[in-house]
N, C-alpha and C. Protein backbone atom coordinates (compact mmCIF):
# COMPACT_ATOMS: atom_id res chain seq x y z
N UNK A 1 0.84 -1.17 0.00
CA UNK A 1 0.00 0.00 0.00
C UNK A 1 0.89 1.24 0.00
N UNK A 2 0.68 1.95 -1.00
CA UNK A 2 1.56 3.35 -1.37
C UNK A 2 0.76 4.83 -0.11
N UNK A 3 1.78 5.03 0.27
CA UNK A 3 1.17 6.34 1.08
C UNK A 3 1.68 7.69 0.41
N UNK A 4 0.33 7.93 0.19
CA UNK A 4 0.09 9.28 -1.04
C UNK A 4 0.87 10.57 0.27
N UNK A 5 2.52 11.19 -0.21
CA UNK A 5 2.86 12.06 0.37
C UNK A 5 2.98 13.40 -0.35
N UNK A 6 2.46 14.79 0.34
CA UNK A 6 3.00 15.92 -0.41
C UNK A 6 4.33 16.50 0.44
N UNK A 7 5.06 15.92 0.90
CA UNK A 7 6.08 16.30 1.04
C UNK A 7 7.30 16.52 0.19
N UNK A 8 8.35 17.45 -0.18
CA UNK A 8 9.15 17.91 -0.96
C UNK A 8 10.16 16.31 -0.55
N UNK A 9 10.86 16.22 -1.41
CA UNK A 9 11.47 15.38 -1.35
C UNK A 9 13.14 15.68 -0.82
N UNK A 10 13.82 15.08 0.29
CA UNK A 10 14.85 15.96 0.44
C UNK A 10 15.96 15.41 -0.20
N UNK A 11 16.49 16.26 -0.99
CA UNK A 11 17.80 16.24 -2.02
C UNK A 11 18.87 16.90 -1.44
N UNK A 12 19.70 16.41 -1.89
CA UNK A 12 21.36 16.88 -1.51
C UNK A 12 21.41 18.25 -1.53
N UNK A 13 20.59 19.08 -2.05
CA UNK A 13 20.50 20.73 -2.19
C UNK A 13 20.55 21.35 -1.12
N UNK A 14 18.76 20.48 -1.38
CA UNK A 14 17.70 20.93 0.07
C UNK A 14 18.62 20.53 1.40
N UNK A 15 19.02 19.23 1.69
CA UNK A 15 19.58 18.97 2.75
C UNK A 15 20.73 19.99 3.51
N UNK A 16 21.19 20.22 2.58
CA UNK A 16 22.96 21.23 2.74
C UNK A 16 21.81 22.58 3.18
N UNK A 17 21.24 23.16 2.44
CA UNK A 17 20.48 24.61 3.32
C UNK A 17 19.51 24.07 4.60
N UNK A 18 18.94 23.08 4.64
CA UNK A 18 18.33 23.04 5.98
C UNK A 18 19.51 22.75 6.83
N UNK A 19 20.26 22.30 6.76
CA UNK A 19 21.30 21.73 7.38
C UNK A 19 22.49 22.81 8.35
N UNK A 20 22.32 23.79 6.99
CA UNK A 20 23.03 24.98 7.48
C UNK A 20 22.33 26.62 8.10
N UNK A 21 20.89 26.13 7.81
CA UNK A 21 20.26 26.71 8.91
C UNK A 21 20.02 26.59 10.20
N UNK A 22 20.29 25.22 10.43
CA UNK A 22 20.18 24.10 11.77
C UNK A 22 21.20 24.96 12.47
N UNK A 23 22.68 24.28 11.79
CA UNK A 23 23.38 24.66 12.37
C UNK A 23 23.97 26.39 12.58
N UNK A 24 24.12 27.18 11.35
CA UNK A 24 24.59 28.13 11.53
C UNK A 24 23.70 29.60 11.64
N UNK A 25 22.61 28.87 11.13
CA UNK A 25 21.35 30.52 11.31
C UNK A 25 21.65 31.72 10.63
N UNK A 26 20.58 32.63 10.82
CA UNK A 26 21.09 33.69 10.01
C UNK A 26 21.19 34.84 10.41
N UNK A 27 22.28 35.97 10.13
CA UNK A 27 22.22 36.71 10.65
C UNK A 27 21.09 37.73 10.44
N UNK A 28 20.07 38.05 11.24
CA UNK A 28 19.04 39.75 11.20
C UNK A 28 19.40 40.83 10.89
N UNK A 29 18.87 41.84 10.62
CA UNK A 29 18.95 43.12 10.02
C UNK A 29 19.45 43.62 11.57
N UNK A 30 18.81 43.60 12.70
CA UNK A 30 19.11 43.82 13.60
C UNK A 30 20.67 43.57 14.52
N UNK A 31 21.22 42.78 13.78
CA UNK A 31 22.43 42.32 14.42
C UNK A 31 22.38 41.34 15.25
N UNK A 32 21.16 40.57 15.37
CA UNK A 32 21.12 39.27 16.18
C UNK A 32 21.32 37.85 14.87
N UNK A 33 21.73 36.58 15.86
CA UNK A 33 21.63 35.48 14.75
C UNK A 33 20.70 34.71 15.30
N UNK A 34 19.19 34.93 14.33
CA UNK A 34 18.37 33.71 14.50
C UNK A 34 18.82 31.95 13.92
N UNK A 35 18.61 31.20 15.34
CA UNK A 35 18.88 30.20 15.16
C UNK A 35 17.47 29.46 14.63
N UNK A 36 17.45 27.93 13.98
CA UNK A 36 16.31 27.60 13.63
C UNK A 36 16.06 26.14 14.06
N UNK A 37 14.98 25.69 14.76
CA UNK A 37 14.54 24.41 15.73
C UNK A 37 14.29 23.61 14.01
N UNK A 38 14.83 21.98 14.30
CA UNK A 38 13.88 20.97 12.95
C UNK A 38 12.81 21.01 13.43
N UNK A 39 12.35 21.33 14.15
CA UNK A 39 10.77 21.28 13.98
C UNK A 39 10.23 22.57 13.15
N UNK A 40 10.76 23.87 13.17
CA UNK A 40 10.37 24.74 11.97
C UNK A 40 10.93 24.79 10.92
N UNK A 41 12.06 24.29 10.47
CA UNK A 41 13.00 23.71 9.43
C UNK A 41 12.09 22.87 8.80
N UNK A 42 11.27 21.65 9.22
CA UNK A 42 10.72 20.58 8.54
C UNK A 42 9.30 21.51 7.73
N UNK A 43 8.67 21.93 8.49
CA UNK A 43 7.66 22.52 8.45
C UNK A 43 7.73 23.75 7.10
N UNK A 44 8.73 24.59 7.62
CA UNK A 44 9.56 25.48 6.64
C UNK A 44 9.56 24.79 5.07
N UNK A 45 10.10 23.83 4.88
CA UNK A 45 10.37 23.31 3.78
C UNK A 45 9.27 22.65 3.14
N UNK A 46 8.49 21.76 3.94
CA UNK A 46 7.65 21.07 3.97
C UNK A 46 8.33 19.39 3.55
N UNK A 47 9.32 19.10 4.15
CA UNK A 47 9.85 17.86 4.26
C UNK A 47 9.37 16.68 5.40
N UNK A 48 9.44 15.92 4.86
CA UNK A 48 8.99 14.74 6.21
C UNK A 48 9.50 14.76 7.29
N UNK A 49 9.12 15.07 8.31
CA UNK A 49 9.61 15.17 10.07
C UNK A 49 11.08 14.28 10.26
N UNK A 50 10.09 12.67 9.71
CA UNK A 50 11.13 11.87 10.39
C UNK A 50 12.08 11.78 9.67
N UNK A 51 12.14 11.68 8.35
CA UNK A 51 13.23 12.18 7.74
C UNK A 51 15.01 12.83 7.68
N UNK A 52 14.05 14.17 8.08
CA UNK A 52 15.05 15.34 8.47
C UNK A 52 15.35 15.05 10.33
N UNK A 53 14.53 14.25 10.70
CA UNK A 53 15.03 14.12 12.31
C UNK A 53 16.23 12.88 12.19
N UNK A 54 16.08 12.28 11.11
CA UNK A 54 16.63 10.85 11.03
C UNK A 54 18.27 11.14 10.91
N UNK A 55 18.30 11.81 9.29
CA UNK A 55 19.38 12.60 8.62
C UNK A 55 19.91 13.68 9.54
N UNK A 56 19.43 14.34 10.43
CA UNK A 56 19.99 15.44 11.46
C UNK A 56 20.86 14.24 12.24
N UNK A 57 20.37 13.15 12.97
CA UNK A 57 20.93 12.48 14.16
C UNK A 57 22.60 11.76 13.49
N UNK A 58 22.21 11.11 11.79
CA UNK A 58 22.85 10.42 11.64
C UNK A 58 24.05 11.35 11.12
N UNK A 59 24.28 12.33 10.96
CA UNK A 59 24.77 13.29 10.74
C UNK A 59 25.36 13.87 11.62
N UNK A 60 25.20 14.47 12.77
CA UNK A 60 25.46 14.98 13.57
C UNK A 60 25.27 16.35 13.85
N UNK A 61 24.31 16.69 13.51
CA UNK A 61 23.92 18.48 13.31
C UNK A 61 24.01 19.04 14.89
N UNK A 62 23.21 18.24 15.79
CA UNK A 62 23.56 19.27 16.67
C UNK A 62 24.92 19.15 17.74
N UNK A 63 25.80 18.48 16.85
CA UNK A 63 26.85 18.57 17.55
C UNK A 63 27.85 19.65 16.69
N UNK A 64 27.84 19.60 15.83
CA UNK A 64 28.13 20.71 14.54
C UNK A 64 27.35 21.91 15.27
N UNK A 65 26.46 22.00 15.29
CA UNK A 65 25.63 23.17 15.53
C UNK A 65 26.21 24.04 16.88
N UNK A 66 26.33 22.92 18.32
CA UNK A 66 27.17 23.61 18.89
C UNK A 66 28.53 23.87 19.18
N UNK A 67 29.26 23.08 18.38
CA UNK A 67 30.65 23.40 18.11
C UNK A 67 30.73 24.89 17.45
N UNK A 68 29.87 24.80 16.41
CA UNK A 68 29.57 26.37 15.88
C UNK A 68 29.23 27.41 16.57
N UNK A 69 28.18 26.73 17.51
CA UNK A 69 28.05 28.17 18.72
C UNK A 69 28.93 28.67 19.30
N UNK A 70 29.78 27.75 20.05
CA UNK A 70 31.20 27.61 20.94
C UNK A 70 31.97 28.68 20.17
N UNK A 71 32.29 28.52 19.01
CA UNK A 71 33.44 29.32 17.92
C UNK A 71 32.73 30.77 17.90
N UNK A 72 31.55 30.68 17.74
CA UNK A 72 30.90 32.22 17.64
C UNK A 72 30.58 33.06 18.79
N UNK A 73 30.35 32.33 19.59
CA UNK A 73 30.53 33.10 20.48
C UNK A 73 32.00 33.46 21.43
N UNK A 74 32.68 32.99 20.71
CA UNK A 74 34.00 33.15 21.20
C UNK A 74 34.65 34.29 20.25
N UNK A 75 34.40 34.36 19.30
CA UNK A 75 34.83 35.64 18.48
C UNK A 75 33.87 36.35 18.99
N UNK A 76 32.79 36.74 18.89
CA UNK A 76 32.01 37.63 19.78
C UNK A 76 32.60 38.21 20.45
N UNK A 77 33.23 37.23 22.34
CA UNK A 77 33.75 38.09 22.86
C UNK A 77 35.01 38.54 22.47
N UNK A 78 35.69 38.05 21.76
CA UNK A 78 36.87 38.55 21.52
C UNK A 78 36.69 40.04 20.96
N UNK A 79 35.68 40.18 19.75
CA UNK A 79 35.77 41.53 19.08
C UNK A 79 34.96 42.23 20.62
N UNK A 80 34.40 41.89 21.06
CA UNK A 80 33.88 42.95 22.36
C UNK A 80 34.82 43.29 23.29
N UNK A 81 36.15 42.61 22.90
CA UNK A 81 37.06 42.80 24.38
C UNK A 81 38.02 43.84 23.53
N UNK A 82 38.51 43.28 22.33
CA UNK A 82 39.60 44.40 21.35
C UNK A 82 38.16 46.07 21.05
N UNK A 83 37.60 45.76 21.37
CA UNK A 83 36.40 47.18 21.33
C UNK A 83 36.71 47.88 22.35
N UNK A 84 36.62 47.28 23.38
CA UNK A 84 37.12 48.12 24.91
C UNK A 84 38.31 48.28 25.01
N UNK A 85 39.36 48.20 24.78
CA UNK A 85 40.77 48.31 24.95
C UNK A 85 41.01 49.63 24.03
């Protein structure tokens, strides 16, 4: 029995930009970086949940994701500390 899906199909494209929204977000007009949950990523795209939850785990996104935080916010403070000096 075929289960009739309208979900986008996720391709090597699609994967690499959800992937790098996961992890790296974007920067705002405002100067903040919105980060983005797979649960609005899936939704966003309109890709299958389990899917993109499957491919995130086997992957390792949110360990990427906060290794990336770690690094950014570490230049952060750095340019905030060479600002005050």
């Amino acid at each position: 029995m075929s289960k009739n899906s309208k979900n986008n199909k996720l391709t090597t494209d699609l994967k690499i930009e959800i992937r790098n929204l996961f992890v790296q977000g974007i920067n705002e007009d405002n100067g903040t970086r919105k980060t983005y949950t797979l649960d609005e990523l899936y939704k966003q795209y309109n890709v299958a949940k389990s899917t993109l939850y499957r491919v995130a785990q086997q992957e390792g996104w949110r360990l990427e994701r906060d290794k990336f935080q770690q690094k950014y916010i570490a230049e952060l403070d750095a340019e905030r500390t060479k600002n005050l000096t």
